[in-house]
N, C-alpha and C. Protein backbone atom coordinates (compact mmCIF):
# COMPACT_ATOMS: atom_id res chain seq x y z
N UNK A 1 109.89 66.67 164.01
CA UNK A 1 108.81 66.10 163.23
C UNK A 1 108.15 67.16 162.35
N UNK A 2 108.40 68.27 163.11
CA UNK A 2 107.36 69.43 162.18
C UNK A 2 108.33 70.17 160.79
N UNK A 3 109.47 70.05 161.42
CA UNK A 3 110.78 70.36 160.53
C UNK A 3 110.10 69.30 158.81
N UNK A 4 110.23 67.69 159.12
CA UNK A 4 110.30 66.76 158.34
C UNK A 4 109.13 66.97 157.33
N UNK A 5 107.54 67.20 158.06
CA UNK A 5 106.34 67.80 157.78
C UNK A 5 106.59 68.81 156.61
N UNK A 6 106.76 70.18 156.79
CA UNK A 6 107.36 71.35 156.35
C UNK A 6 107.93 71.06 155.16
N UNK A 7 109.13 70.16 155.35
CA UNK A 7 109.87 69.97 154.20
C UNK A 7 109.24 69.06 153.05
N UNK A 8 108.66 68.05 153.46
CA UNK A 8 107.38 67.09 152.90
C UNK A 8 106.94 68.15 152.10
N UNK A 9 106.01 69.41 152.48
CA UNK A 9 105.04 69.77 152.25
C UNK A 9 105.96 70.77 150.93
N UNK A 10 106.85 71.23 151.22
CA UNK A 10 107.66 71.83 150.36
C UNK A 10 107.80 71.15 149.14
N UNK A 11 108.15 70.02 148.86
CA UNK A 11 108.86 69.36 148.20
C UNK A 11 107.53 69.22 147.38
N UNK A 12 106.39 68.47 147.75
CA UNK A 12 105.47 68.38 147.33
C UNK A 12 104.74 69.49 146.62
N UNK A 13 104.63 70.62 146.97
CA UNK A 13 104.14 72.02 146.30
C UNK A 13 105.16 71.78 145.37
N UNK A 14 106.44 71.65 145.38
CA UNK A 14 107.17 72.43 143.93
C UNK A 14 107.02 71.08 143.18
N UNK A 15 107.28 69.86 143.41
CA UNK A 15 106.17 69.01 142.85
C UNK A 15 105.20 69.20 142.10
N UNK A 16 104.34 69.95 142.36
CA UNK A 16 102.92 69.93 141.78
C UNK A 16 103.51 71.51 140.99
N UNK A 17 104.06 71.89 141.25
CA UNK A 17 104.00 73.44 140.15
C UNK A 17 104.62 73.02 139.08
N UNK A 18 105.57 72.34 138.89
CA UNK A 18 106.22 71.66 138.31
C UNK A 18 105.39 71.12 137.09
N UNK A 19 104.71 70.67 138.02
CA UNK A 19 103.86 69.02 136.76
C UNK A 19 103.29 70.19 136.03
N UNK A 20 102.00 71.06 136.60
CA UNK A 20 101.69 71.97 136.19
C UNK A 20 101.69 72.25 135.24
N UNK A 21 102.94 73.18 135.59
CA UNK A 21 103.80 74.24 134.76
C UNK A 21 104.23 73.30 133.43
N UNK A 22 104.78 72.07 133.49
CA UNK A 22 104.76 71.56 132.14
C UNK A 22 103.82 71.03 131.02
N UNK A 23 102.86 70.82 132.41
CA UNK A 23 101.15 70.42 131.45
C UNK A 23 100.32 71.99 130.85
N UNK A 24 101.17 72.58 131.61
CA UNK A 24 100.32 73.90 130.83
C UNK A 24 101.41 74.89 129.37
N UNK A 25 102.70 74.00 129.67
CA UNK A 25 103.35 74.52 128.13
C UNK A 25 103.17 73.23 127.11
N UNK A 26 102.91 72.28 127.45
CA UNK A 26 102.27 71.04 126.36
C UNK A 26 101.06 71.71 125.97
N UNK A 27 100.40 71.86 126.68
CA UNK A 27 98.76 72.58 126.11
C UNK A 27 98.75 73.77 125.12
N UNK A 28 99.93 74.28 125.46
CA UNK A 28 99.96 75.85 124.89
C UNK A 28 100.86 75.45 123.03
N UNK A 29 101.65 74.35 123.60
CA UNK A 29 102.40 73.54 121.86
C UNK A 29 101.40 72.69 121.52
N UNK A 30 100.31 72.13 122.12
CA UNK A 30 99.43 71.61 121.23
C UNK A 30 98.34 72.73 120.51
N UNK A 31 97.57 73.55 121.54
CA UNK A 31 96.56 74.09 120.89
C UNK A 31 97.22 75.17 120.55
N UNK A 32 96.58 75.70 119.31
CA UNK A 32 96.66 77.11 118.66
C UNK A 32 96.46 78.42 119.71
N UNK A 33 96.94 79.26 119.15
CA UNK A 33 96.32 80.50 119.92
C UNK A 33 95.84 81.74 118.91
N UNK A 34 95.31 82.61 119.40
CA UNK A 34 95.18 84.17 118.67
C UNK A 34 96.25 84.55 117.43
N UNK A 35 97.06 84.72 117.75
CA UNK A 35 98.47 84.73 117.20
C UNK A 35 98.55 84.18 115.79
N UNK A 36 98.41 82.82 116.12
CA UNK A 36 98.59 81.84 115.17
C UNK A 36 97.30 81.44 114.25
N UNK A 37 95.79 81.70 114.91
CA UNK A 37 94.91 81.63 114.30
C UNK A 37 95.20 82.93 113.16
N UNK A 38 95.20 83.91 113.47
CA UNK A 38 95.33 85.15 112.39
C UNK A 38 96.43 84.94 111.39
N UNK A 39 97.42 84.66 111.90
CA UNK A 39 98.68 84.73 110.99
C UNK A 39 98.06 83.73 110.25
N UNK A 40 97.75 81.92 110.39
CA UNK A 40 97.22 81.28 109.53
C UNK A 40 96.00 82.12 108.36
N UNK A 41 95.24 82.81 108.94
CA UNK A 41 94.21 83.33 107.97
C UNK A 41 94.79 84.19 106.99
N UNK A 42 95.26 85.32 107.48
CA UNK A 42 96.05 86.10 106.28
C UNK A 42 96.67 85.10 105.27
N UNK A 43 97.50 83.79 105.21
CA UNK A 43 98.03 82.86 104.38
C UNK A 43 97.31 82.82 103.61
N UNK A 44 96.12 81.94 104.32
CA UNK A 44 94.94 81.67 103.55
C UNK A 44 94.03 82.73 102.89
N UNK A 45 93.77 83.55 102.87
CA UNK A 45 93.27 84.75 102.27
C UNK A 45 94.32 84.85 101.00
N UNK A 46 95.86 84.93 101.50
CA UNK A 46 96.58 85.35 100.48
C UNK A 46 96.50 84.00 98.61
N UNK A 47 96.33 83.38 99.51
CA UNK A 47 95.98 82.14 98.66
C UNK A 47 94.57 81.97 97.65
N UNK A 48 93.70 81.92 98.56
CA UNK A 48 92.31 82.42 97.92
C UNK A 48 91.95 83.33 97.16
N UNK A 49 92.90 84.17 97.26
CA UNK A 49 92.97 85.53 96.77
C UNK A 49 93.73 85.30 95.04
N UNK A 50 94.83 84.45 95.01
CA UNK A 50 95.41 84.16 93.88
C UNK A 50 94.82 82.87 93.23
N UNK A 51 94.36 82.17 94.25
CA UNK A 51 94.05 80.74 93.21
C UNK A 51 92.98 79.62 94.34
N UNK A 52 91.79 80.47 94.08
CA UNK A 52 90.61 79.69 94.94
C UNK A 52 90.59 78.13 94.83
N UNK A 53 90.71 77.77 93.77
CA UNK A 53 91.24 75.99 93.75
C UNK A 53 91.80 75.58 93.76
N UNK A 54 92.80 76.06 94.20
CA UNK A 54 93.73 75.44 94.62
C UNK A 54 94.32 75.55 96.42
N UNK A 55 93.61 76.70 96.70
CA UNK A 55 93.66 76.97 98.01
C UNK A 55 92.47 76.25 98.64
N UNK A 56 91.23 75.87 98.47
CA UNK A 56 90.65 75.26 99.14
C UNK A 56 90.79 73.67 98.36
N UNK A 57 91.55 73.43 97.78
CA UNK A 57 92.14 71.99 97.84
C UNK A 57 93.18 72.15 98.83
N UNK A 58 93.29 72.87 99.38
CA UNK A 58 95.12 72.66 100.29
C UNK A 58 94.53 72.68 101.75
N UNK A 59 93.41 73.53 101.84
CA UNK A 59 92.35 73.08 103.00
C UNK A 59 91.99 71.97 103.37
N UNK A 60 91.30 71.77 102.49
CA UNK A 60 90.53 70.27 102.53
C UNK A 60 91.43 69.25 103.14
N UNK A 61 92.68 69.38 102.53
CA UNK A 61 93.14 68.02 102.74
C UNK A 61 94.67 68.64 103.78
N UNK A 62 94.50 69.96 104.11
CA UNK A 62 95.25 69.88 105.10
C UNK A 62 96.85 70.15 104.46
N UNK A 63 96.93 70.66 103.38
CA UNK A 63 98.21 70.38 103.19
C UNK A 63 98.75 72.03 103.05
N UNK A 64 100.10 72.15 102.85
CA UNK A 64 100.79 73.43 102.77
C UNK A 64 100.18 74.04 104.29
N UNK A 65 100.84 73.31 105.71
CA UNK A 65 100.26 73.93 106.40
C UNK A 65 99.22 74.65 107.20
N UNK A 66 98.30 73.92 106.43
CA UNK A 66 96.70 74.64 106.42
C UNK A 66 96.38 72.96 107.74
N UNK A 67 96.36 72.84 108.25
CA UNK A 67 96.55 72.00 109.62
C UNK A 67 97.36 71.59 110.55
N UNK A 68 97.80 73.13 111.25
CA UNK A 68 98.83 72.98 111.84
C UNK A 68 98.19 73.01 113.47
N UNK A 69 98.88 72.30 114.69
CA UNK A 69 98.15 72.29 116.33
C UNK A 69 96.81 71.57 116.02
N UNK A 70 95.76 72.50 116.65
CA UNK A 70 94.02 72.19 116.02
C UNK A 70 93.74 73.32 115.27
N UNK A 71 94.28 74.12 115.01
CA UNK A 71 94.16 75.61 113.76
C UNK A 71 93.53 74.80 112.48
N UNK A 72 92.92 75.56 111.50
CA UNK A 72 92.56 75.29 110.38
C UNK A 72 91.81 76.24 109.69
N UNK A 73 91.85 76.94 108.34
CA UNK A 73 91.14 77.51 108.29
C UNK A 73 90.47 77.05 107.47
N UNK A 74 88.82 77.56 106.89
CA UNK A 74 87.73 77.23 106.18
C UNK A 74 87.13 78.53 106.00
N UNK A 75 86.32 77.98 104.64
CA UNK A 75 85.59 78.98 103.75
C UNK A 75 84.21 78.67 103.32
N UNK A 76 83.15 79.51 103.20
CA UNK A 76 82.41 79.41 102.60
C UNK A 76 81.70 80.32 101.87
N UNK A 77 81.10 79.50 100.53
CA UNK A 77 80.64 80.52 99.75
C UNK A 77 79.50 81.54 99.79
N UNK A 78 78.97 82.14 99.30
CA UNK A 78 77.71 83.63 99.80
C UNK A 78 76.34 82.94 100.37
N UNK A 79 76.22 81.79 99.57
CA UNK A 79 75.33 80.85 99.89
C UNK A 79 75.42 79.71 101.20
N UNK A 80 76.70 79.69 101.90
CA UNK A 80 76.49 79.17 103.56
C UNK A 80 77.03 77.91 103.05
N UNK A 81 77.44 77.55 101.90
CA UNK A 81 77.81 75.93 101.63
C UNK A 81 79.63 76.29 101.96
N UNK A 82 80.00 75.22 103.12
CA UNK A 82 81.10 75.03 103.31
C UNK A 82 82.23 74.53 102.14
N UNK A 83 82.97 75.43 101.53
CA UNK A 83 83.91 75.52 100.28
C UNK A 83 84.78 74.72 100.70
N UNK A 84 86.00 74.99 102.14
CA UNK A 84 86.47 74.86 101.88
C UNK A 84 86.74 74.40 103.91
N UNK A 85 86.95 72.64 104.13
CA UNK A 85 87.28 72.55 105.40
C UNK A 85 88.28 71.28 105.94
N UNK A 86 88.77 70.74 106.73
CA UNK A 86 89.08 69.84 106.25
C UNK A 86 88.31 68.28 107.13
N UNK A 87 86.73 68.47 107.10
CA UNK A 87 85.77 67.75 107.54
C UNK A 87 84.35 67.96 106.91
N UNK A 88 84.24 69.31 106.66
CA UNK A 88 82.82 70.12 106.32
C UNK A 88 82.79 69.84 105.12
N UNK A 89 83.76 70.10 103.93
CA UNK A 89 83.46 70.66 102.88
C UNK A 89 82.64 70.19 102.47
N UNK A 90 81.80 71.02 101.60
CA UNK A 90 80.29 70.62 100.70
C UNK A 90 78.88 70.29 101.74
N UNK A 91 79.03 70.97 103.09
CA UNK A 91 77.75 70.85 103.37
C UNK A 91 77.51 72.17 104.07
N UNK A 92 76.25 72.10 104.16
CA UNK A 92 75.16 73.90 103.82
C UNK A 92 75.15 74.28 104.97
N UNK A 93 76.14 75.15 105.72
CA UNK A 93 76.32 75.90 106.76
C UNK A 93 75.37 76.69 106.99
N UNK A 94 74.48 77.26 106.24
CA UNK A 94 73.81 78.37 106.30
C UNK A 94 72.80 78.59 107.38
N UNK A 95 72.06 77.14 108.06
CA UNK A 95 71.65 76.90 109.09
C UNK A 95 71.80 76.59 109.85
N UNK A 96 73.37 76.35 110.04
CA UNK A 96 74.12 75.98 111.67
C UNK A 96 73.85 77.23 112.64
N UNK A 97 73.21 76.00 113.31
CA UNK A 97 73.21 76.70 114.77
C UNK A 97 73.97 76.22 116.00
N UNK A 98 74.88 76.97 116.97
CA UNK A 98 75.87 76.22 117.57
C UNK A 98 75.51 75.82 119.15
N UNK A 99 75.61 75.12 120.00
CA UNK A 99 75.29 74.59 120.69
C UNK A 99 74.75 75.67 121.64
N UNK A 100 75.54 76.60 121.97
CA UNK A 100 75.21 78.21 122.77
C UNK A 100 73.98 78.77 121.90
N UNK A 101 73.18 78.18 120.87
CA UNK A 101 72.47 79.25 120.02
C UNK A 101 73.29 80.91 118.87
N UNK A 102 74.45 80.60 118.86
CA UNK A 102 74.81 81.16 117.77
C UNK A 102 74.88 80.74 116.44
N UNK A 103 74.16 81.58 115.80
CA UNK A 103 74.01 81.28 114.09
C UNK A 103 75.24 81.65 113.28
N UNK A 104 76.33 80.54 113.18
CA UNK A 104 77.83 81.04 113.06
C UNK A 104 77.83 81.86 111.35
N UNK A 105 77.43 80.52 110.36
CA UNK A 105 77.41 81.45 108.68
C UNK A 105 76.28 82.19 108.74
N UNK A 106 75.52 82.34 109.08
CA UNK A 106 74.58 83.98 109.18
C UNK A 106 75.51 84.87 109.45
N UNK A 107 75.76 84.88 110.90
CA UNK A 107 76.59 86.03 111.14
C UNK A 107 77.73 86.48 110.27
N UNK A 108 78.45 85.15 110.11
CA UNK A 108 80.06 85.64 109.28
C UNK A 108 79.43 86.60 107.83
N UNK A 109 78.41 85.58 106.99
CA UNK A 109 77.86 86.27 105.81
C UNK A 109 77.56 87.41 105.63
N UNK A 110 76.76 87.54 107.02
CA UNK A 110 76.45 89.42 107.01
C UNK A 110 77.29 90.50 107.42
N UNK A 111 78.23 90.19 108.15
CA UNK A 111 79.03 90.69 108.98
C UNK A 111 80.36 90.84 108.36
N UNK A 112 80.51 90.06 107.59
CA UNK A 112 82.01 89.92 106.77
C UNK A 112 82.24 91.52 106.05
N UNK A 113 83.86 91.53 106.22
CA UNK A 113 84.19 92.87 105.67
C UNK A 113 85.35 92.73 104.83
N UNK A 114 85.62 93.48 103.57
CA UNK A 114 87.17 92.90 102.77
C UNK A 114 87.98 94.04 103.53
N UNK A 115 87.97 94.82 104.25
CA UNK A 115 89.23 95.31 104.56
C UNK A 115 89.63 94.78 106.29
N UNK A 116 88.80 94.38 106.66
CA UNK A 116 89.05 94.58 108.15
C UNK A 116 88.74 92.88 108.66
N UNK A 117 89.35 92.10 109.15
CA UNK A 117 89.01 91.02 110.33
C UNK A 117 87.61 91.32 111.50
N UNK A 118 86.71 90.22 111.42
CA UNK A 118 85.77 90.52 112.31
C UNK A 118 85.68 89.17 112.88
N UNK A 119 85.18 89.31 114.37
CA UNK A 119 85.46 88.04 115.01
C UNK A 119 83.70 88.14 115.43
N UNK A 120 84.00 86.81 116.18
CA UNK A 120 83.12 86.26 116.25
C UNK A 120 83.40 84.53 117.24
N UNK A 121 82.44 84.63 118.56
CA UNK A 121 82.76 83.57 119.83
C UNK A 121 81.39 82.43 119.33
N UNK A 122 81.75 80.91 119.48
CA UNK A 122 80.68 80.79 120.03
C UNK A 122 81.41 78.60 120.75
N UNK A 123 80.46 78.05 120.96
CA UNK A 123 80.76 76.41 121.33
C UNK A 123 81.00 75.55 120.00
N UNK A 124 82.36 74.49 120.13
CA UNK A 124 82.67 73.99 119.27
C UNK A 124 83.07 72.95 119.03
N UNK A 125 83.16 71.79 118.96
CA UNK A 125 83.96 70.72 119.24
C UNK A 125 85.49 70.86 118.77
N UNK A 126 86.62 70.78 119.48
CA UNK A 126 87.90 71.34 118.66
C UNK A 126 88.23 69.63 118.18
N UNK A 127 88.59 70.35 116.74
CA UNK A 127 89.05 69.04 115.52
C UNK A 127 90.67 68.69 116.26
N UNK A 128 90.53 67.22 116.34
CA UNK A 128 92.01 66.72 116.95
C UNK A 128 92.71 66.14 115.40
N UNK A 129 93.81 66.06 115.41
CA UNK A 129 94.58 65.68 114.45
C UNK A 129 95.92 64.89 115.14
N UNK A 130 96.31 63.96 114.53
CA UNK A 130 97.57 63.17 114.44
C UNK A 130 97.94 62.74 113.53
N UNK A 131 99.45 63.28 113.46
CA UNK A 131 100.26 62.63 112.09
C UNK A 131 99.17 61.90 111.26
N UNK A 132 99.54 61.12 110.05
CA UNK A 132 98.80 60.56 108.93
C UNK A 132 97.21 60.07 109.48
N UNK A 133 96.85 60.53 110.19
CA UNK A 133 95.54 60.40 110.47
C UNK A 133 94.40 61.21 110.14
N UNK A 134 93.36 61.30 109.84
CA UNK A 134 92.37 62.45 109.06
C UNK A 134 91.57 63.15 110.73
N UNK A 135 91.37 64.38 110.56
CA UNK A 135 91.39 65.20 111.85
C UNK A 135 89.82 64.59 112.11
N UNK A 136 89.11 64.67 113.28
CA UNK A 136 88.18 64.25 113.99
C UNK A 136 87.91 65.24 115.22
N UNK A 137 86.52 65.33 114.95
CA UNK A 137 86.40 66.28 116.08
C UNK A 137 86.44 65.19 117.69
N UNK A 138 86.69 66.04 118.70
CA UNK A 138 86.62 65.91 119.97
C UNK A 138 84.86 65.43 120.85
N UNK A 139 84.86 64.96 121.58
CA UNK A 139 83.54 64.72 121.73
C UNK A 139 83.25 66.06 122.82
N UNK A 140 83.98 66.93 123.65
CA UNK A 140 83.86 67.51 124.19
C UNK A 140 83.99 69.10 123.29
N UNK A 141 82.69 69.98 123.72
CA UNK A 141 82.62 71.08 123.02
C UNK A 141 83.43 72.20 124.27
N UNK A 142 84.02 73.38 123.65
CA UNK A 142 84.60 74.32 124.30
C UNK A 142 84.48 75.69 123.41
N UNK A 143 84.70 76.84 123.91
CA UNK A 143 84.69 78.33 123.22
C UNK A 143 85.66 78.05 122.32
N UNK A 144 85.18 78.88 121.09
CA UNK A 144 85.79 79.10 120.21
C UNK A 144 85.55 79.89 119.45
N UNK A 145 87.03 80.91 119.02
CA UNK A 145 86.95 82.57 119.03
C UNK A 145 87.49 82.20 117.06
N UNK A 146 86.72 83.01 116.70
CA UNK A 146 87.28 82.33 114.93
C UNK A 146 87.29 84.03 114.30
N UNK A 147 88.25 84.29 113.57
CA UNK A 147 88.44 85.55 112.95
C UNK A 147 87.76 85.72 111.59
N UNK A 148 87.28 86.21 110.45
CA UNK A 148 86.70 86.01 109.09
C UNK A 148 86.90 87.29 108.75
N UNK A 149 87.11 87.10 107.32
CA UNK A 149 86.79 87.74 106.43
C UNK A 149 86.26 87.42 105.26
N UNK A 150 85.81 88.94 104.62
CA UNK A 150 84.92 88.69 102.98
C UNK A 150 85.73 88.57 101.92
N UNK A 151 86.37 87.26 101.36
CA UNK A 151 87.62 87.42 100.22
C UNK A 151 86.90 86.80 99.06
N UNK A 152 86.65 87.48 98.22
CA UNK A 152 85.33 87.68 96.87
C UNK A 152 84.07 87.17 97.02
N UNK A 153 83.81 86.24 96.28
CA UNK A 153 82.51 85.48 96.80
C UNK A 153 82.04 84.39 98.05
N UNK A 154 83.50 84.08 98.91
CA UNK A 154 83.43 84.13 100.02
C UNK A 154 84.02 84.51 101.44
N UNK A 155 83.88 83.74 102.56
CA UNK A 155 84.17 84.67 103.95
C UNK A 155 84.78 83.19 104.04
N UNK A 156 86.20 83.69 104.59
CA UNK A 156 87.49 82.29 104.78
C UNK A 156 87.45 82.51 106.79
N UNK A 157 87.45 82.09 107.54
CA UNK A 157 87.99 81.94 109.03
C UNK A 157 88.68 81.08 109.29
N UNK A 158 89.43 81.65 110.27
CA UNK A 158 90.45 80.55 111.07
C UNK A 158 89.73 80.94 112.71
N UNK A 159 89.41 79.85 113.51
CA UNK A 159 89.39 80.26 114.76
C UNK A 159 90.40 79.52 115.67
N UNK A 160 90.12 79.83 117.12
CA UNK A 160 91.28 79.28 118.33
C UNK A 160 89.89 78.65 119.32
N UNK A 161 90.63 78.26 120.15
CA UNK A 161 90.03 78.01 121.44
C UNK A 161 90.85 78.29 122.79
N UNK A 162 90.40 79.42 123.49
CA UNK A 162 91.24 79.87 124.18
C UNK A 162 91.30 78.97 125.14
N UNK A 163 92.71 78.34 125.72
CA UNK A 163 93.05 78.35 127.40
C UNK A 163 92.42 78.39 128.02
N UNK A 164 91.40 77.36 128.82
CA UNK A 164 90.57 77.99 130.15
C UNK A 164 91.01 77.40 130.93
């Protein structure tokens, strides 16, 4: 009986590592990571950098890649007005305050640098997306780690939300 038990109990553990283990590589192909948040930003920088209207039209609406997992990146101009998002655009960041009490475009504005990436944590709702559907945020807020930089008259970020 204890043999039958044992083996039950076996079967059942690799069972459950199993499920796991596949719910935690679905999570890892849905959400973005570090990696992929940066590599997206450099794109986008490289873009902004050659043709600001046309790069935050490709934002906005998500296209050329610029909405890939829940990744996305966005911009705004010196003045805190969201340039370039693909939910925000055209409204005045400059007084967002985030659920933790971080002042996200204050900080990026002042803090922004053209040679170097500067990060920056705070609570976020992560934007869900599906095929031909327009992205929507989540009703549940979680950390979220967003990279920026200063690319002319504004500071472009991509952030992640790490794995917890």
């Amino acid at each position: 009986m204890r043999k039958i038990i044992k083996t039950r109990s076996m079967v059942l553990i690799l069972f459950c590592l199993a499920f796991f283990s596949s719910f935690a590589k679905e999570k890892a192909n849905t959400f973005g990571n570090e990696k992929e948040a940066k590599q997206m930003l450099e794109r986008a920088i490289r873009i902004v950098e050659s043709n600001p209207t046309v790069a935050f039209a490709m934002i906005n609406v998500g296209q050329g890649g610029f909405h890939v997992k829940d990744l996305y990146p966005f911009c705004v101009n010196n003045k805190g007005i969201m340039v370039a998002h693909p939910t925000l655009a055209g409204t005045d960041m400059s007084n967002f305050v985030s659920s933790d009490g971080v002042k996200v475009a204050q900080i990026m504005l002042q803090n922004a640098k053209t040679e170097t990436f500067s990060k920056i944590s705070y609570k976020l709702s992560r934007i869900v997306s599906t095929p031909n559907v327009l992205p929507v945020p989540s009703e549940k807020e979680s950390k979220k780690i967003s990279f920026y930089k200063k690319v002319g008259n504004f500071v472009c970020a991509t952030g992640f939300h790490p794995l917890s």
